[in-house]
Each structure stands twice: as structure tokens, then as C-alpha cells.
Protein backbone atom coordinates (compact mmCIF):
# COMPACT_ATOMS: atom_id res chain seq x y z
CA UNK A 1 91.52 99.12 87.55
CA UNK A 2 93.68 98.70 84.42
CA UNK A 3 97.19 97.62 83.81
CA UNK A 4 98.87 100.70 83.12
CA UNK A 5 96.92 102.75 86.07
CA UNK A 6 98.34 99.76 88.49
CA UNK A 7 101.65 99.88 86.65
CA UNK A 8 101.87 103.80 87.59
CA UNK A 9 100.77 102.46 90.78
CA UNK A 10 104.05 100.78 91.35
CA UNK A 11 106.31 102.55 90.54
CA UNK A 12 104.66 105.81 92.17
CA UNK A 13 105.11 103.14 95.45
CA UNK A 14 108.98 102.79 94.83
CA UNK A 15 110.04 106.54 94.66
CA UNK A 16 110.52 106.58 98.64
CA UNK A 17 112.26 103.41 98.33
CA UNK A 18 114.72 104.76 94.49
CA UNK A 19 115.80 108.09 96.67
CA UNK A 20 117.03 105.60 99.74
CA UNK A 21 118.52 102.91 97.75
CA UNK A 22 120.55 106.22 95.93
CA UNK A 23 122.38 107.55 99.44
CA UNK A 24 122.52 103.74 100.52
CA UNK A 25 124.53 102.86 97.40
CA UNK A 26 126.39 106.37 97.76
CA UNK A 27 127.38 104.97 101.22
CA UNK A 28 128.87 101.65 99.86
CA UNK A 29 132.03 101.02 99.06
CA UNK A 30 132.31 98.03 96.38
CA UNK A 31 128.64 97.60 95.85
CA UNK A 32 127.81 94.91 92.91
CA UNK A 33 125.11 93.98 91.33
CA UNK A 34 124.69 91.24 93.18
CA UNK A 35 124.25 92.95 96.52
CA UNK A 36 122.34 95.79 94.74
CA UNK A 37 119.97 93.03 93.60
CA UNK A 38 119.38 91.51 97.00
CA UNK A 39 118.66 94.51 98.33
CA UNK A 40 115.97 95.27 95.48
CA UNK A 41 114.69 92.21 96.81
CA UNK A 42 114.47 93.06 100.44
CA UNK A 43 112.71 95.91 99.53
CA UNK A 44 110.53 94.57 96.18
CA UNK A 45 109.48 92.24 98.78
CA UNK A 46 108.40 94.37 101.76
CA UNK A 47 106.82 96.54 99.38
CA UNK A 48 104.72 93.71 98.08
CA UNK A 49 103.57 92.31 101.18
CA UNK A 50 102.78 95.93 102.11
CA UNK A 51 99.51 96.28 100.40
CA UNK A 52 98.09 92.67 100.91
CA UNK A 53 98.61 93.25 104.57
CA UNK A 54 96.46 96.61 104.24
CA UNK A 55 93.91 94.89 101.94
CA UNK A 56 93.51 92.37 104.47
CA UNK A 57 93.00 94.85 107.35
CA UNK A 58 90.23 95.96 105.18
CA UNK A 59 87.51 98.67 105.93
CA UNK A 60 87.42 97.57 110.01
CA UNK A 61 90.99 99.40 110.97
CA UNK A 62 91.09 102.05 107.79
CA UNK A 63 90.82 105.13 109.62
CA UNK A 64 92.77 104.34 112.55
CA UNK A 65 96.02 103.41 110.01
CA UNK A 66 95.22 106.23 107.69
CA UNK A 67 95.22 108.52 110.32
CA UNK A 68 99.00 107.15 112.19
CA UNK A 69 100.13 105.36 108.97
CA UNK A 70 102.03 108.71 107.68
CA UNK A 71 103.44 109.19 111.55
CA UNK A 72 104.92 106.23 111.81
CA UNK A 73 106.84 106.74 108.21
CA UNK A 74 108.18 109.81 109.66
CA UNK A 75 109.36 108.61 112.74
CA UNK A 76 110.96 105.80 111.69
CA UNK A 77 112.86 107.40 108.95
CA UNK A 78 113.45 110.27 110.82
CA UNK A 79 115.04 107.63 113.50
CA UNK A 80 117.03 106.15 110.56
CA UNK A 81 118.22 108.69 109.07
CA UNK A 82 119.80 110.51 112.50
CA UNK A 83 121.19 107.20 112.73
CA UNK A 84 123.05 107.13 109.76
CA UNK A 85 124.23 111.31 110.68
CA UNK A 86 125.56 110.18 113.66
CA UNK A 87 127.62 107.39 111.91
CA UNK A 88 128.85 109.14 109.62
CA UNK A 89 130.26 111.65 111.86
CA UNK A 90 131.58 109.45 113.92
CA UNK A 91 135.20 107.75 113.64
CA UNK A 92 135.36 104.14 112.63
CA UNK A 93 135.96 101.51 115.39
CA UNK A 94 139.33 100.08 115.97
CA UNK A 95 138.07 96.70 117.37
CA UNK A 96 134.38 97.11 115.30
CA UNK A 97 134.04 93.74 113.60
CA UNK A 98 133.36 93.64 110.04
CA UNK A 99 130.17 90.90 110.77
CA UNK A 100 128.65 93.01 113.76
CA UNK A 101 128.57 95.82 111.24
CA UNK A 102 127.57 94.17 108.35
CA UNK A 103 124.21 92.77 110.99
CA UNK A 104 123.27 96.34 112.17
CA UNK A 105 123.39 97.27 108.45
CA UNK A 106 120.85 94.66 107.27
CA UNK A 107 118.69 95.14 110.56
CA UNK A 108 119.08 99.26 109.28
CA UNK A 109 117.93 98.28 105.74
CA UNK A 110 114.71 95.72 107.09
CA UNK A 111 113.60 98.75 109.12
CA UNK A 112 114.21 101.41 105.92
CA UNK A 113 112.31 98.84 104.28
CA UNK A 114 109.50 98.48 106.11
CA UNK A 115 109.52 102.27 106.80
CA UNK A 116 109.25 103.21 103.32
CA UNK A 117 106.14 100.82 102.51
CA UNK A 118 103.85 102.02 105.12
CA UNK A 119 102.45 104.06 102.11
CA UNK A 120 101.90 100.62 100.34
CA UNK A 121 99.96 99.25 102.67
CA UNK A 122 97.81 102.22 102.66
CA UNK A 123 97.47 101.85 99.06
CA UNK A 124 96.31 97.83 99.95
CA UNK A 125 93.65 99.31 102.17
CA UNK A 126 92.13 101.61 99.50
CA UNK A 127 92.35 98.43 96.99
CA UNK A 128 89.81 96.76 99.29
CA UNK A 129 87.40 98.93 98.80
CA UNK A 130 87.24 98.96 94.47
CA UNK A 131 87.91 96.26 91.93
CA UNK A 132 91.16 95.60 91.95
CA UNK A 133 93.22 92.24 91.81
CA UNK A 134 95.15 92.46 94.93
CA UNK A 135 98.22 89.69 93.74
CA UNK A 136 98.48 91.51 90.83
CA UNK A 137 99.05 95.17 92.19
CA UNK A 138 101.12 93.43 95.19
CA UNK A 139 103.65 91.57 92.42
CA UNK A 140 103.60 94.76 90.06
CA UNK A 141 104.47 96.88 93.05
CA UNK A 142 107.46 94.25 94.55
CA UNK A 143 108.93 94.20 90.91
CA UNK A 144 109.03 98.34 90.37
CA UNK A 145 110.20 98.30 93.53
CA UNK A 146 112.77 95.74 93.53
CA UNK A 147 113.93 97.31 89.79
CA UNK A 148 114.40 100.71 91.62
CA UNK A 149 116.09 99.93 94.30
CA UNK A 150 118.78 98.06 92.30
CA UNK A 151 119.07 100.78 89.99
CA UNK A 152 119.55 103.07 92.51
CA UNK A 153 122.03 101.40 94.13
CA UNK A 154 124.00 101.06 91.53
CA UNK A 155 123.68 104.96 90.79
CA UNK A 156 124.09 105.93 94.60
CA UNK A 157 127.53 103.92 94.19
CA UNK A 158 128.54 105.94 90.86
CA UNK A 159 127.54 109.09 92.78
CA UNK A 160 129.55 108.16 96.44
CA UNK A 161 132.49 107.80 94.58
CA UNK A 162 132.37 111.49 93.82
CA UNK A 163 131.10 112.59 97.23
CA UNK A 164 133.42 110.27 99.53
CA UNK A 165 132.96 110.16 103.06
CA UNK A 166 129.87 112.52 103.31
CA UNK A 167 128.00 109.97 101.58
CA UNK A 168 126.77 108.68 104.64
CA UNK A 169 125.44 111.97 106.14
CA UNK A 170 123.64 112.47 102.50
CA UNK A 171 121.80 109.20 103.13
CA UNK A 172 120.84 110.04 106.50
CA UNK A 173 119.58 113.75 105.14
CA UNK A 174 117.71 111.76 102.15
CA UNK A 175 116.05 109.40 105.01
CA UNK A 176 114.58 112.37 107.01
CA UNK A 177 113.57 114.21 103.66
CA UNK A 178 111.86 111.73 102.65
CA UNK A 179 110.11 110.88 106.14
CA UNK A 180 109.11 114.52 106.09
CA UNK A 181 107.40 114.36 102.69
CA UNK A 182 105.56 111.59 103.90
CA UNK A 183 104.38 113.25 106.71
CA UNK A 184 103.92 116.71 104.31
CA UNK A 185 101.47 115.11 101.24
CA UNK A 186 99.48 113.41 104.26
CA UNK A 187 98.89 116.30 106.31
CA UNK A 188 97.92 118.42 103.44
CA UNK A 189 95.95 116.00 101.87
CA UNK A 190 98.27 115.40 98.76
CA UNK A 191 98.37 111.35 99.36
């Protein structure tokens, strides 16, 4: 497989992660690039372990994860994202500490991560099966990804300022509409 097809590769693979990193920076207050960056990382890097996990797997377990692997997006991103409804319709704490929420966040974004590179490791499964340098399409992959997700943090942020407190319910709309075109392309065959 060439460059430029696994290039396309890559950054077809961050698009789930770009539309979550856009309502999670929409939800932030003071984001920075700094924090924007470490979360491109989180993800870059979940996203690139994604595929060599598949790839490993190899041909033994293909069908049984191509068959769930799109059900298990959607449920955990559907999870997620009601999550993040619920939150934002709620009232803040009085006695919430800033550290417990500041954990539940990152435990949030590990678990958006991983939700939104099932597809990845899919990918890593069907790279097992043709030529295709698997270190190479993993790194390619992590670095779209990790370029996408700070970019769209920093736009979600530019964007939240002009939505304000619904920013929150956006983010939890964009995590089940995304879950749901997951589950869509598999079920009719698109991905």
C-alpha cells in the first residue's frame, strides 16, 4: 500500500476522534494548547495502538470483532455521550472538588478514546491480511489523529465561547451521533 493511500488512511481514522475533540473543547473553559496537545496525545496514541492490536489478532478472531467491533463503538459512545447530557443538565456541586472532577474527566476522555478507535483496530485486522507496514500505518494514524484532536480542541473552545453552557449537551449529542454512524456505515456495509 502506498504513502498517500495510508496517509488518507489516517486521517479518514481521526474524523470520529476531530468531531469529539470539537464539543470537548466547546465544553472547556480556558483550554490551551498545552492541554489541547495532551489530549491529541491521549487520543494519537490510542488510535495508534488500535490497529497493531487488530493486526496482531490477525485472521483467527476477524469475524467475531468485525461482527461486535461496530456495537461496542455505539454503546460506549452512546454511554458517553448520555453522560455528558446528564451533566450538563445538571447543577454544579457545591462541595464537588475541582481534582475529583478533573479524574472523572480524564477517565471520560480514556474511554472516548478508546471508543472512537475500535474502527482502527478494525482497520489493523484488514492490514494483516495485504502488504502493508503495520508501524508505519500505526504512527501515520497516531499523528493525524493526535493533529486533529488538538485542532479541534482548540476550535471546539473558539466555538463554546459562543454557545456557553449548552456546550456540554452539544458534546454529549456529537458522542451519540457519532456512535450511531458507526453503527450506520457498518450495518449497511459502508465501512
Amino acid at each position: 500500500m502506498s504513502f498517500v493511500s495510508l496517509l488518507f488512511i489516517a486521517f479518514a481514522m481521526s474524523t470520529d476522534a476531530f468531531a469529539v475533540a470539537v464539543a470537548r473543547g466547546a465544553t472547556l473553559k480556558h483550554p490551551h494548547f498545552g492541554r489541547a496537545f495532551k489530549t491529541g496525545v491521549l487520543f494519537g496514541s490510542v488510535e495508534a495502538i488500535s490497529p497493531l492490536i487488530g493486526w496482531l489478532i490477525g485472521i483467527g478472531a476477524a469475524s467475531y470483532i468485525v461482527k461486535w467491533d461496530h456495537w461496542l463503538a455505539f454503546g460506549l459512545l452512546l454511554a458517553l455521550g448520555l453522560k455528558m447530557i446528564h451533566e450538563g443538565l445538571q447543577k454544579p456541586e457545591e462541595g464537588e472538588e475541582a481534582d475529583d472532577k478533573a479524574k472523572r474527566s480524564r477517565v471520560m476522555m480514556l474511554l472516548t478514546a478508546v471508543a472512537t478507535s475500535i474502527d482502527a483496530m478494525a482497520i489493523g485486522l484488514g492490514f494483516a491480511f495485504i502488504d502493508v507496514n503495520i508501524f508505519e500505518a500505526s504512527l501515520l494514524i497516531g499523528l493525524a489523529t493526535l493533529t486533529m484532536v488538538t485542532f479541534g480542541i482548540m476550535l471546539g473552545q473558539r466555538l463554546g465561547a459562543m454557545i456557553g453552557k449548552r456546550a456540554e449537551l452539544l458534546g454529549g449529542l456529537v458522542l451519540i451521533v457519532v456512535g450511531s454512524v458507526i453503527l450506520r456505515e457498518h450495518l449497511l456495509g459502508l465501512a
